[in-house]
Protein backbone atom coordinates (compact mmCIF):
# COMPACT_ATOMS: atom_id res chain seq x y z
CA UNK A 1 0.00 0.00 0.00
CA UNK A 2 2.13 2.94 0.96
CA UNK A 3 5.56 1.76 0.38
CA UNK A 4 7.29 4.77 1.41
CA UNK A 5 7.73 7.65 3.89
CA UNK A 6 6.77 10.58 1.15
CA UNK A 7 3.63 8.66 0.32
CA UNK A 8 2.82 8.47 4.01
CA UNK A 9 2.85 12.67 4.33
CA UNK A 10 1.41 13.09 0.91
CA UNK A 11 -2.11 10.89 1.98
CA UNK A 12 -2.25 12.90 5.37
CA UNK A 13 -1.72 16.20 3.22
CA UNK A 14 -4.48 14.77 0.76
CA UNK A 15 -6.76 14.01 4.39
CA UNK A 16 -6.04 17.41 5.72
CA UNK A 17 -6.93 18.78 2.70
CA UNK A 18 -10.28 17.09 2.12
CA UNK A 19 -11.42 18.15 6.11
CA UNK A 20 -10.56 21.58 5.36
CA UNK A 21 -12.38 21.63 1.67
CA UNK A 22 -15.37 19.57 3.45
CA UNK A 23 -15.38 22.34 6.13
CA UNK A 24 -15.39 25.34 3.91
CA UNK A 25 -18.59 23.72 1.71
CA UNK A 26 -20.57 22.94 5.33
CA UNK A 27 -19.69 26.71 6.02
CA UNK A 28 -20.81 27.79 2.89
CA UNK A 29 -23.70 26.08 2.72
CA UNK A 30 -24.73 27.35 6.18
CA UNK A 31 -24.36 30.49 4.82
CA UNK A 32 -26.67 29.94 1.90
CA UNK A 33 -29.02 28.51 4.25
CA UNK A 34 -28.97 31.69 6.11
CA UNK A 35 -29.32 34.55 3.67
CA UNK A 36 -32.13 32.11 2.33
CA UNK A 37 -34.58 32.33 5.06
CA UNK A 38 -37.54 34.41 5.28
CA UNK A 39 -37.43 37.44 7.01
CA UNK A 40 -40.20 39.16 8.52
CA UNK A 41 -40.22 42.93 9.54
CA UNK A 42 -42.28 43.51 13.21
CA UNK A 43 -44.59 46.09 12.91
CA UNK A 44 -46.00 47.42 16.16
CA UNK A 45 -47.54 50.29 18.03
CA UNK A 46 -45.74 49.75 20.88
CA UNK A 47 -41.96 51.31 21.09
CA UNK A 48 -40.91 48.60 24.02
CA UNK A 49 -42.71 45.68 22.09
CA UNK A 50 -41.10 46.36 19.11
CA UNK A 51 -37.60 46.51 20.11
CA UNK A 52 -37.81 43.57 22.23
CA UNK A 53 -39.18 41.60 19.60
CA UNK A 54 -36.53 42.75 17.29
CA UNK A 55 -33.41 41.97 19.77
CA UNK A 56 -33.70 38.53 19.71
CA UNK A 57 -33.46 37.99 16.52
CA UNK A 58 -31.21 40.58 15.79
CA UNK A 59 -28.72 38.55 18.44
CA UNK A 60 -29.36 35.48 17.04
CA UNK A 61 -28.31 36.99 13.33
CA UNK A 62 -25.11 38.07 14.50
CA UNK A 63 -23.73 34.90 16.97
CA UNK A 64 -24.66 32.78 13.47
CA UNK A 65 -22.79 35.35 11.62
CA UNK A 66 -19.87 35.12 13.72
CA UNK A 67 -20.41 31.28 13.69
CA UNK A 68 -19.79 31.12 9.73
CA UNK A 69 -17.01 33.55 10.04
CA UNK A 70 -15.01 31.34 12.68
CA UNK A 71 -15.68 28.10 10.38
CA UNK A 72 -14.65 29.66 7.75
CA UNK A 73 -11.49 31.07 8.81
CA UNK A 74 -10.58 27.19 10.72
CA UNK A 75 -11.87 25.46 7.40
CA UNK A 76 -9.04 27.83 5.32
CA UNK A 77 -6.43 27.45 7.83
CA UNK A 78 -6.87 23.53 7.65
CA UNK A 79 -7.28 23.68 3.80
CA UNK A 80 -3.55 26.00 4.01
CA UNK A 81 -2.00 23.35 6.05
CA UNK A 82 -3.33 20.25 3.69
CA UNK A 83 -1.34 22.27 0.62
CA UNK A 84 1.37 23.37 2.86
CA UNK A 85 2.09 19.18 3.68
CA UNK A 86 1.46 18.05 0.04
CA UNK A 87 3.62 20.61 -1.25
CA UNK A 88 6.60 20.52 1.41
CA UNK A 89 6.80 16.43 1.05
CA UNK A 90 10.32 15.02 0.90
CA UNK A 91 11.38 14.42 -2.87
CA UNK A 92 12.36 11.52 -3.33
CA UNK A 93 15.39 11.27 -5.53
CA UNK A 94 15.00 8.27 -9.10
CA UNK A 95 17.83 6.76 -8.77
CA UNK A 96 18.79 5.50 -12.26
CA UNK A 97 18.93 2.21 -13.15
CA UNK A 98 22.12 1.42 -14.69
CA UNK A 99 22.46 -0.61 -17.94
CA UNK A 100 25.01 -3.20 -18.13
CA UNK A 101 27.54 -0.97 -20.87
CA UNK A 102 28.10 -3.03 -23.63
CA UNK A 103 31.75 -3.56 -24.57
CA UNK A 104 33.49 -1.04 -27.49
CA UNK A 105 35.49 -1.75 -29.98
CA UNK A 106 39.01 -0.70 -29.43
CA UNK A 107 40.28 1.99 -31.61
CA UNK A 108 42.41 1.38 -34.27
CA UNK A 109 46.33 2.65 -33.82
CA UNK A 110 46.82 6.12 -36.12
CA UNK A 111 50.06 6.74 -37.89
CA UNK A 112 52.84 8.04 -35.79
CA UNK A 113 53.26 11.20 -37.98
CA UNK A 114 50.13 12.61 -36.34
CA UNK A 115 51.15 15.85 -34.39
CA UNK A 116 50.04 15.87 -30.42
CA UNK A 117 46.79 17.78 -29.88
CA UNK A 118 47.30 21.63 -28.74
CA UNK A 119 46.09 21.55 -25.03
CA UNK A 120 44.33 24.72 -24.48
CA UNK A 121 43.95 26.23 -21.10
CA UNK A 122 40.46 27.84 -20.90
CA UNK A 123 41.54 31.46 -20.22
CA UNK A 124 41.00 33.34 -16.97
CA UNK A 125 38.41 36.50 -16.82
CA UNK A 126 41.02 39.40 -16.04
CA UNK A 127 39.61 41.52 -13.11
CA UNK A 128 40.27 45.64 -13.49
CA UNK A 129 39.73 46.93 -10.27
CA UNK A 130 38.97 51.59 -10.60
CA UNK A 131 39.38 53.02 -8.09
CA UNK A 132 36.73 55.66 -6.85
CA UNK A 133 38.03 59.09 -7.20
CA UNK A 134 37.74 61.53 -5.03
CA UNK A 135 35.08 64.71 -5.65
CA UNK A 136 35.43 67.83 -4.19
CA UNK A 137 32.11 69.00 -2.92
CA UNK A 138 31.92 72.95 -2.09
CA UNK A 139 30.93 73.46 1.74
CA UNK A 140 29.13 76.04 2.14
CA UNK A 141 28.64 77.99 5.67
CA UNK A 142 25.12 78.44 6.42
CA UNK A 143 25.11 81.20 8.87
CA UNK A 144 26.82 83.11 6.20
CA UNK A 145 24.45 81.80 3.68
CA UNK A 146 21.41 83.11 5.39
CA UNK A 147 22.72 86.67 6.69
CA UNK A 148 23.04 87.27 3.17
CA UNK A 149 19.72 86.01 1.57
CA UNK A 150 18.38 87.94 4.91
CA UNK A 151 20.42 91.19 3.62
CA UNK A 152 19.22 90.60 0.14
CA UNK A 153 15.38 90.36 1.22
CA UNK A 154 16.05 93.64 3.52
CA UNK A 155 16.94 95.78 0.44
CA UNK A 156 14.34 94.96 -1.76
């Protein structure tokens, strides 16, 4: 059946998975349910009658409201974790199944006039290293700066 340890965490990925899917369609269908139902507007002379009548159900609506809210946010967070385990699963590495090589034929001997192959060294990138040069950069005094743009404004 499961031969392995990866198959092992991929069917409990493939379980989480299918309880948090499961969960999210009960929670949606809840909701359907819900928004589906008839609702009836109170209509009353009294103040006091009216808003006691409507608090109920107005309390009920929202604690089923948060109800589909918390299954739905628990029914994603399971779904998550059900991708997070298929996806993070050990690999497991094929290991290649060696051939028996079958035998070649030994070359045949060349003429001795042949000249020895060139060996070529592949050749080495050749690094320049520039150095930064130095900018001047003007300082400027600002007290100086502003008693003259102060001077300036004065005489117009």
């Amino acid at each position: 059946m499961l031969k392995n340890f990866r198959d092992k965490i991929a069917l409990s990925g493939v379980a989480v998975l299918g309880i948090g899917i499961a969960l999210l369609i009960f929670t949606f269908i809840s909701a359907y349910g819900f928004l589906t139902q008839n609702l009836s507007i109170i209509a009353s002379e009294d103040l006091m009658q009216t808003f006691g009548g409507a608090l109920a159900p107005l309390i009920a609506t929202c604690i089923h409201i948060m109800y589909l809210g918390v299954m739905g946010w628990i029914g994603s967070l399971i779904t998550i974790r059900g991708v997070t385990i298929i996806v993070n699963a050990p690999k497991v590495e094929a290991v290649p199944v060696q051939k028996p090589a079958a035998p070649q034929p030994k070359p045949l001997p060349q003429n001795a006039k042949t000249a020895p192959a060139k060996e070529t060294k592949p050749s080495e990138p050749q690094i320049v290293v520039i150095p930064p040069e130095e900018v001047a950069q003007p300082q400027s005094q600002p007290q100086n700066d502003q008693q003259k743009n102060n001077s300036q404004q004065q005489q117009t």
